[in-house]
N, C-alpha and C. Protein backbone atom coordinates (compact mmCIF):
# COMPACT_ATOMS: atom_id res chain seq x y z
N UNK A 1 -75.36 -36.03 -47.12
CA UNK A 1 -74.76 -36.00 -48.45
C UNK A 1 -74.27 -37.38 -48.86
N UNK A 2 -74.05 -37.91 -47.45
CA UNK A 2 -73.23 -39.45 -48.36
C UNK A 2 -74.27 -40.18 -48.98
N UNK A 3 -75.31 -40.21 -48.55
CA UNK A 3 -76.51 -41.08 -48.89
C UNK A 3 -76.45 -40.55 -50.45
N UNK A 4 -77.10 -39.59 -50.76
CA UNK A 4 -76.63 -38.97 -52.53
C UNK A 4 -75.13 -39.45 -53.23
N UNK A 5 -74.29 -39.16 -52.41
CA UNK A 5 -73.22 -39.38 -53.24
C UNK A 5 -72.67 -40.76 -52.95
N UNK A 6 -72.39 -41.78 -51.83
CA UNK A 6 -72.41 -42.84 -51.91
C UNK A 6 -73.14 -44.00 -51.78
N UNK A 7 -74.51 -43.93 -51.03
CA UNK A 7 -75.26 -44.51 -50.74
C UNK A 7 -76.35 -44.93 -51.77
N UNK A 8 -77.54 -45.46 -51.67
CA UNK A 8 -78.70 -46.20 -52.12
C UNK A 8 -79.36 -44.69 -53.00
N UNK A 9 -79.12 -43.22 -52.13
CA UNK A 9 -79.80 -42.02 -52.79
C UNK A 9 -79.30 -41.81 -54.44
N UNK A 10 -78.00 -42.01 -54.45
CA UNK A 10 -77.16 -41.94 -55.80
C UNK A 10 -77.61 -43.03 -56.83
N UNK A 11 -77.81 -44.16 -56.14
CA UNK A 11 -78.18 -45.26 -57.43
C UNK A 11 -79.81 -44.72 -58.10
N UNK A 12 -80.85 -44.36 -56.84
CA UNK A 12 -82.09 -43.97 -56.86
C UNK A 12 -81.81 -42.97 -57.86
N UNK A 13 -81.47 -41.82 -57.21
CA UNK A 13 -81.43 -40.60 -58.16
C UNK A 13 -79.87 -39.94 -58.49
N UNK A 14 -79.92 -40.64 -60.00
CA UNK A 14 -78.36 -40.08 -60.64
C UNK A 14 -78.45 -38.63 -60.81
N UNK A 15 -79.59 -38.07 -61.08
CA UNK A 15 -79.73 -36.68 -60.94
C UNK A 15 -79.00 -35.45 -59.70
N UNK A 16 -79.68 -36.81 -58.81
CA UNK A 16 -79.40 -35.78 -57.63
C UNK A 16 -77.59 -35.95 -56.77
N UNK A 17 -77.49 -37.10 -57.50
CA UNK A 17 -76.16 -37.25 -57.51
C UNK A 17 -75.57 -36.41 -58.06
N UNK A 18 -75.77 -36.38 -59.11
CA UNK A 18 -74.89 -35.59 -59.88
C UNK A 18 -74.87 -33.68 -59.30
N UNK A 19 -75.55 -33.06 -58.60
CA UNK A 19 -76.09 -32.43 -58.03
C UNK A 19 -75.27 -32.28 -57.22
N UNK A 20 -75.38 -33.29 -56.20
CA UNK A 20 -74.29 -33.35 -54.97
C UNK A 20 -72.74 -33.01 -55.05
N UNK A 21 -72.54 -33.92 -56.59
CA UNK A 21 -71.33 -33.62 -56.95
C UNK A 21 -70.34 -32.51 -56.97
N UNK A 22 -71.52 -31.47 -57.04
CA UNK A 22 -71.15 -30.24 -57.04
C UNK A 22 -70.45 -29.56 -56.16
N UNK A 23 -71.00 -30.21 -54.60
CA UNK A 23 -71.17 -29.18 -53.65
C UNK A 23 -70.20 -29.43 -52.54
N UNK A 24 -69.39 -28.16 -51.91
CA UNK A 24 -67.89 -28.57 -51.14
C UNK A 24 -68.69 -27.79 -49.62
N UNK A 25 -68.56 -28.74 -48.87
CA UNK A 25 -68.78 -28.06 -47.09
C UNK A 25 -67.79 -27.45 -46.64
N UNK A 26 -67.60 -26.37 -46.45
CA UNK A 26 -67.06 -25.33 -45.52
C UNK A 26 -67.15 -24.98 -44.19
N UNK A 27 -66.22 -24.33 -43.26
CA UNK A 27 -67.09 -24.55 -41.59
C UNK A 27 -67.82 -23.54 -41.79
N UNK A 28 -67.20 -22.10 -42.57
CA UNK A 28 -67.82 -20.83 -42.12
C UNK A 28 -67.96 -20.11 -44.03
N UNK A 29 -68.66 -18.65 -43.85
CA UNK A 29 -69.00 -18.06 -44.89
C UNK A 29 -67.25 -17.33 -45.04
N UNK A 30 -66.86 -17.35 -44.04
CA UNK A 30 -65.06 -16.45 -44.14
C UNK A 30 -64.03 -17.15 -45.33
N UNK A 31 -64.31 -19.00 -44.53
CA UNK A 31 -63.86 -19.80 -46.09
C UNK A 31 -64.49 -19.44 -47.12
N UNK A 32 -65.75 -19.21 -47.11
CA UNK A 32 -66.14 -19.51 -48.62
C UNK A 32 -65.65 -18.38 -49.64
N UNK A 33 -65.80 -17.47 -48.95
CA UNK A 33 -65.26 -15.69 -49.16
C UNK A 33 -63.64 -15.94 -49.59
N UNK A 34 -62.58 -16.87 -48.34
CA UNK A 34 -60.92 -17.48 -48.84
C UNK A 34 -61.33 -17.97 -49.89
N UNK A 35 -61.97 -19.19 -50.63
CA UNK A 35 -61.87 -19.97 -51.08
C UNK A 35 -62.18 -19.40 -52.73
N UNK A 36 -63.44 -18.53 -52.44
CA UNK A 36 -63.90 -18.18 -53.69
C UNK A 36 -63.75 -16.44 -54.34
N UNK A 37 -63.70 -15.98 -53.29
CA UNK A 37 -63.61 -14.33 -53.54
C UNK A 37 -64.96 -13.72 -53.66
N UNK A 38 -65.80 -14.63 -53.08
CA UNK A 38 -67.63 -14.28 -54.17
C UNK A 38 -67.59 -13.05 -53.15
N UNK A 39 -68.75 -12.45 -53.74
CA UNK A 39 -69.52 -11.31 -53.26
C UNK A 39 -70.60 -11.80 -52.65
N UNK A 40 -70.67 -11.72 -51.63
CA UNK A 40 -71.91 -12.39 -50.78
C UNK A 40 -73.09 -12.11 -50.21
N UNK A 41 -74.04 -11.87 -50.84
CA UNK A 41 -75.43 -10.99 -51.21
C UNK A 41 -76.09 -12.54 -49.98
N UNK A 42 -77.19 -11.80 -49.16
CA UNK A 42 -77.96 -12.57 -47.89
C UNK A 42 -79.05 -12.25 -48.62
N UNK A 43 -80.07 -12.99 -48.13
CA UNK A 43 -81.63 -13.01 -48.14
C UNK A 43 -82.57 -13.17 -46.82
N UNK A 44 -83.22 -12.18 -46.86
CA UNK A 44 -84.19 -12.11 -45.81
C UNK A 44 -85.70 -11.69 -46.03
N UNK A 45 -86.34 -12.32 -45.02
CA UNK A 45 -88.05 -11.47 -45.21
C UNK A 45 -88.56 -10.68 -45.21
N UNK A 46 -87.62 -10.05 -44.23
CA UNK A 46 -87.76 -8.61 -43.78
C UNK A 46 -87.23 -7.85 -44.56
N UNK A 47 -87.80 -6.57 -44.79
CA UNK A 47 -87.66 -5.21 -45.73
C UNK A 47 -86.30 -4.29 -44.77
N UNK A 48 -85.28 -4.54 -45.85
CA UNK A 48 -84.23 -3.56 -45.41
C UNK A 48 -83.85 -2.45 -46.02
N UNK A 49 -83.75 -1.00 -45.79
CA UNK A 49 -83.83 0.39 -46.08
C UNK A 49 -82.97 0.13 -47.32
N UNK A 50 -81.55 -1.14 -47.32
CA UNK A 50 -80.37 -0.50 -48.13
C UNK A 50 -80.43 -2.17 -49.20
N UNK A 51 -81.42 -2.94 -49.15
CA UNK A 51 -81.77 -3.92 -49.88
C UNK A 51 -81.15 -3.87 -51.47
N UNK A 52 -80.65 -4.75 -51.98
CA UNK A 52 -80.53 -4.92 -53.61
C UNK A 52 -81.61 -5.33 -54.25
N UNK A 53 -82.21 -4.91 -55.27
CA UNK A 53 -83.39 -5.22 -55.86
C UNK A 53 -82.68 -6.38 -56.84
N UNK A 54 -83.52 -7.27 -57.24
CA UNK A 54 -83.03 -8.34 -57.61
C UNK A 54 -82.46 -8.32 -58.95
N UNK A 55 -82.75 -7.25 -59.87
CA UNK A 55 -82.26 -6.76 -60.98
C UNK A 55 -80.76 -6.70 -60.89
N UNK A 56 -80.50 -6.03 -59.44
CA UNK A 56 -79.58 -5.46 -59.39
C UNK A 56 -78.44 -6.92 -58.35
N UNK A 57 -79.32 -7.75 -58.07
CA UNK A 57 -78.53 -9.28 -57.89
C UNK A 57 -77.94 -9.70 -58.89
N UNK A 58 -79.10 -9.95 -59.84
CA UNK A 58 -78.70 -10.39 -61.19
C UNK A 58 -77.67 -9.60 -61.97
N UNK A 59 -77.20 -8.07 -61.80
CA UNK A 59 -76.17 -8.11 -62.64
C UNK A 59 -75.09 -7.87 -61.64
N UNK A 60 -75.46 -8.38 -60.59
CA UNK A 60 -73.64 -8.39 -60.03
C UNK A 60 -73.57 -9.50 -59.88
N UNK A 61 -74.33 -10.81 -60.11
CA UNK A 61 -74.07 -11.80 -60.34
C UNK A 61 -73.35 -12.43 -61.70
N UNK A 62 -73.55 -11.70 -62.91
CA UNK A 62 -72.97 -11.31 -64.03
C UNK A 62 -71.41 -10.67 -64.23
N UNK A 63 -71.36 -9.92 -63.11
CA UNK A 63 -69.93 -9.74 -63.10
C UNK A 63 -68.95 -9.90 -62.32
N UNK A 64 -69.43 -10.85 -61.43
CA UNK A 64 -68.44 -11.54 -60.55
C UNK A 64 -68.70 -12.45 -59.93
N UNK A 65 -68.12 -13.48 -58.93
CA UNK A 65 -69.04 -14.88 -58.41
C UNK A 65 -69.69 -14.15 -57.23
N UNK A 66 -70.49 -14.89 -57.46
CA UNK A 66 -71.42 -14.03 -56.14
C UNK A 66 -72.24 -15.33 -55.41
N UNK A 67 -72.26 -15.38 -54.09
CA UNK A 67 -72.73 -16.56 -53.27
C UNK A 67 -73.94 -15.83 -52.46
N UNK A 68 -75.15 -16.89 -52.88
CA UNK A 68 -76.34 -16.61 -52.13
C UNK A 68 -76.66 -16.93 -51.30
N UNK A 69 -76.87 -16.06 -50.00
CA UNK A 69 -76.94 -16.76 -48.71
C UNK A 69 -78.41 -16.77 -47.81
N UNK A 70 -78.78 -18.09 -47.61
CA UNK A 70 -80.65 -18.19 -47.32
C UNK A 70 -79.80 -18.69 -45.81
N UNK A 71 -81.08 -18.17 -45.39
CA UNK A 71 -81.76 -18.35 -43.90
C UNK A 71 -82.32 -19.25 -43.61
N UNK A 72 -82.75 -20.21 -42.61
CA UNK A 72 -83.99 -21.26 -42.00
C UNK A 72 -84.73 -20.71 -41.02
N UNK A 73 -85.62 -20.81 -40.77
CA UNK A 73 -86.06 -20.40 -38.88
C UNK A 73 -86.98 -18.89 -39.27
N UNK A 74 -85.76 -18.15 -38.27
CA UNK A 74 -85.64 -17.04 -38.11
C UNK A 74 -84.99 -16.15 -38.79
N UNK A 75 -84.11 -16.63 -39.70
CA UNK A 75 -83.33 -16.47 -41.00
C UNK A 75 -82.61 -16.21 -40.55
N UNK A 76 -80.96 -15.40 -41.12
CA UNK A 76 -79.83 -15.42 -40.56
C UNK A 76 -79.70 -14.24 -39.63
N UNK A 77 -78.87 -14.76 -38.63
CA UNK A 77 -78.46 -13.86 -37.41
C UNK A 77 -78.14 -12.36 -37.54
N UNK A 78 -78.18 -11.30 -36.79
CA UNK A 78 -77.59 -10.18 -36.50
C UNK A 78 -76.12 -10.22 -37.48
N UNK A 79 -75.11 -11.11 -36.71
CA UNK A 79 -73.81 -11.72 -36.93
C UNK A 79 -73.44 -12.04 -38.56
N UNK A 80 -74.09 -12.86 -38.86
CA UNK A 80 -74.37 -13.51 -40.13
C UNK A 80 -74.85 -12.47 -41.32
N UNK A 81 -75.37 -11.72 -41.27
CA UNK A 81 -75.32 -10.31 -41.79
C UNK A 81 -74.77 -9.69 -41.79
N UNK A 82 -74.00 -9.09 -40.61
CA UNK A 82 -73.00 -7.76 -40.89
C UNK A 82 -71.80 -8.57 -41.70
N UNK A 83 -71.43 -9.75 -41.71
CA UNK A 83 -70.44 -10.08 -42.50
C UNK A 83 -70.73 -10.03 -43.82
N UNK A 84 -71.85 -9.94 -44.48
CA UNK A 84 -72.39 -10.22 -45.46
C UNK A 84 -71.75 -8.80 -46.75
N UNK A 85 -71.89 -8.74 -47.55
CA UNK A 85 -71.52 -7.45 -48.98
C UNK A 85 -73.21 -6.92 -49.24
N UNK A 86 -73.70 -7.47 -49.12
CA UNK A 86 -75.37 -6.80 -49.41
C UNK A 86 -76.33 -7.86 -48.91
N UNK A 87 -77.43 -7.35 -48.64
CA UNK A 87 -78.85 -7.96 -48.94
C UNK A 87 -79.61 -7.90 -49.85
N UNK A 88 -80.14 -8.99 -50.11
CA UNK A 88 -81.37 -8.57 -51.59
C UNK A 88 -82.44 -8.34 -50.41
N UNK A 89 -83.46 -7.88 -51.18
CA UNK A 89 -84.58 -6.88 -50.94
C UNK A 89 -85.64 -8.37 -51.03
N UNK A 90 -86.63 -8.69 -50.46
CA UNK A 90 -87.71 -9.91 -49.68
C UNK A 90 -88.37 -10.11 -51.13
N UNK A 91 -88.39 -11.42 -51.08
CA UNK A 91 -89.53 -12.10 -52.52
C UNK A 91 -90.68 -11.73 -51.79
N UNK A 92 -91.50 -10.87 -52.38
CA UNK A 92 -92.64 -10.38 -51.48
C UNK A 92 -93.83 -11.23 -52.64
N UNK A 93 -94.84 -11.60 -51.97
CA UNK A 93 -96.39 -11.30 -52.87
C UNK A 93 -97.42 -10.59 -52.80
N UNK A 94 -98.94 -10.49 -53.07
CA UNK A 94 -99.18 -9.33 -53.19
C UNK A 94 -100.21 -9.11 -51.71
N UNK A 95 -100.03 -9.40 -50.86
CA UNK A 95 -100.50 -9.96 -48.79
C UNK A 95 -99.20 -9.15 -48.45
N UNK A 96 -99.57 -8.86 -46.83
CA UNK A 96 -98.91 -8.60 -46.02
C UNK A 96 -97.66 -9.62 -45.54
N UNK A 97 -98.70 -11.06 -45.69
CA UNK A 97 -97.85 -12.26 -45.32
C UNK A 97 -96.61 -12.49 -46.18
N UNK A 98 -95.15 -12.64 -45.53
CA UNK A 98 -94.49 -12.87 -45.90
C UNK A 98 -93.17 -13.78 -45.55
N UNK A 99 -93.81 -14.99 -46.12
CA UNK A 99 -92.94 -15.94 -45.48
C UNK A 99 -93.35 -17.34 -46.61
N UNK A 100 -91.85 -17.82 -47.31
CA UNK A 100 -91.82 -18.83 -47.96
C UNK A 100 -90.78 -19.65 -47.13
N UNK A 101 -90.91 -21.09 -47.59
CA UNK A 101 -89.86 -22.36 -47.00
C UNK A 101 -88.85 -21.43 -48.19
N UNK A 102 -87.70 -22.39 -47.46
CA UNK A 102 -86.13 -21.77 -47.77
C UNK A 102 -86.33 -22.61 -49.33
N UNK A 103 -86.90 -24.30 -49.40
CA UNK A 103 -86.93 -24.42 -50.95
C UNK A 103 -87.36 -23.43 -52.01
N UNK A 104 -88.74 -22.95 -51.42
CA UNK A 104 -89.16 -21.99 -52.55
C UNK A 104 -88.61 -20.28 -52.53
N UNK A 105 -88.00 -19.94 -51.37
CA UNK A 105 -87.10 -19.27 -51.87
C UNK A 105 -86.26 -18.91 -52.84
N UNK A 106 -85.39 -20.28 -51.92
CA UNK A 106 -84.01 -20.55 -53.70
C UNK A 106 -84.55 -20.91 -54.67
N UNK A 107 -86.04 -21.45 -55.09
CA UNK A 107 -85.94 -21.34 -56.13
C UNK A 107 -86.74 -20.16 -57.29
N UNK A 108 -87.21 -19.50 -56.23
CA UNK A 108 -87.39 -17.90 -56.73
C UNK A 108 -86.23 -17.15 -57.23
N UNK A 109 -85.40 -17.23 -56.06
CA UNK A 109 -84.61 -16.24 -55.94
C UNK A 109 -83.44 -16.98 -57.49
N UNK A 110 -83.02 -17.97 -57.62
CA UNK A 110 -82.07 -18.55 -58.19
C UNK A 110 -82.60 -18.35 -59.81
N UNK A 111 -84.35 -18.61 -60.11
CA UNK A 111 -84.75 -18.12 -61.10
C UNK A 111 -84.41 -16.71 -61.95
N UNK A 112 -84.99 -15.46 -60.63
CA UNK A 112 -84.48 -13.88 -60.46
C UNK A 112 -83.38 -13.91 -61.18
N UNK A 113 -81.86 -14.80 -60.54
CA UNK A 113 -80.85 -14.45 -60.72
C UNK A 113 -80.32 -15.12 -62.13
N UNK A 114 -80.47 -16.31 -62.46
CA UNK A 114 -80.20 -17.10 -63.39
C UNK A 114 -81.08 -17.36 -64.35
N UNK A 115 -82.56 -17.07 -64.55
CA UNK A 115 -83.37 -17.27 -65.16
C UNK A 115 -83.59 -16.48 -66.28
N UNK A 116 -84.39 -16.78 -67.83
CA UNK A 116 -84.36 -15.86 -68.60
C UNK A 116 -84.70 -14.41 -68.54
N UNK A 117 -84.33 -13.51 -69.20
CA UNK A 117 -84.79 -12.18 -69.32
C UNK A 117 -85.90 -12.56 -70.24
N UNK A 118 -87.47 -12.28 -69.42
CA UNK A 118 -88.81 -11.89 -69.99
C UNK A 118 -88.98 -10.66 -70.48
């Protein structure tokens, strides 16, 4: 982050500076939950029985702060889930295969949630 916000990345890209600006590190999701009160909806690949359909992201994202939580790897733990308020339901396509990088995730998923009504 310092590179963006103080370094050579910030002069390069004021964009992404400004970006950075945004963003506060926490140790755990428990702060972020103290800090903010959000409702904390997870994302995974895998198909879960009790999943939020993303409709239904998008309007509880509408009525309260709600923090989206992505996976890397293997995506998030056993652990890292049960703490969680919901799961959304897998950006699927139309293959069996299902597996995007965490960029194109969020920016599916952030579209879903924030993006116009088509």
């Amino acid at each position: 982050m310092q590179h963006w916000l103080k370094g050579f990345g910030g002069l390069y890209n004021p964009y992404r500076k400004q970006a950075f600006e945004t963003i506060r590190l926490v140790e755990s999701l428990d702060d972020v939950r103290a800090q903010t009160g959000a409702y904390m909806i997870g994302t995974s690949a895998s198909r879960m029985p009790e999943a939020m359909p993303w409709n239904a992201v998008k309007e509880q994202a509408r009525t309260c702060d709600t923090c989206l939580v992505f996976g890397t790897g293997w995506g998030l733990t056993p652990a890292v889930t049960a703490e969680l308020d919901a799961v959304a339901a897998p950006i699927e396509g139309r293959g069996d295969y299902n597996h995007l990088s965490v960029r194109s995730a969020v920016s599916i998923a952030l579209d879903r949630v924030l993006g116009r009504d088509t």
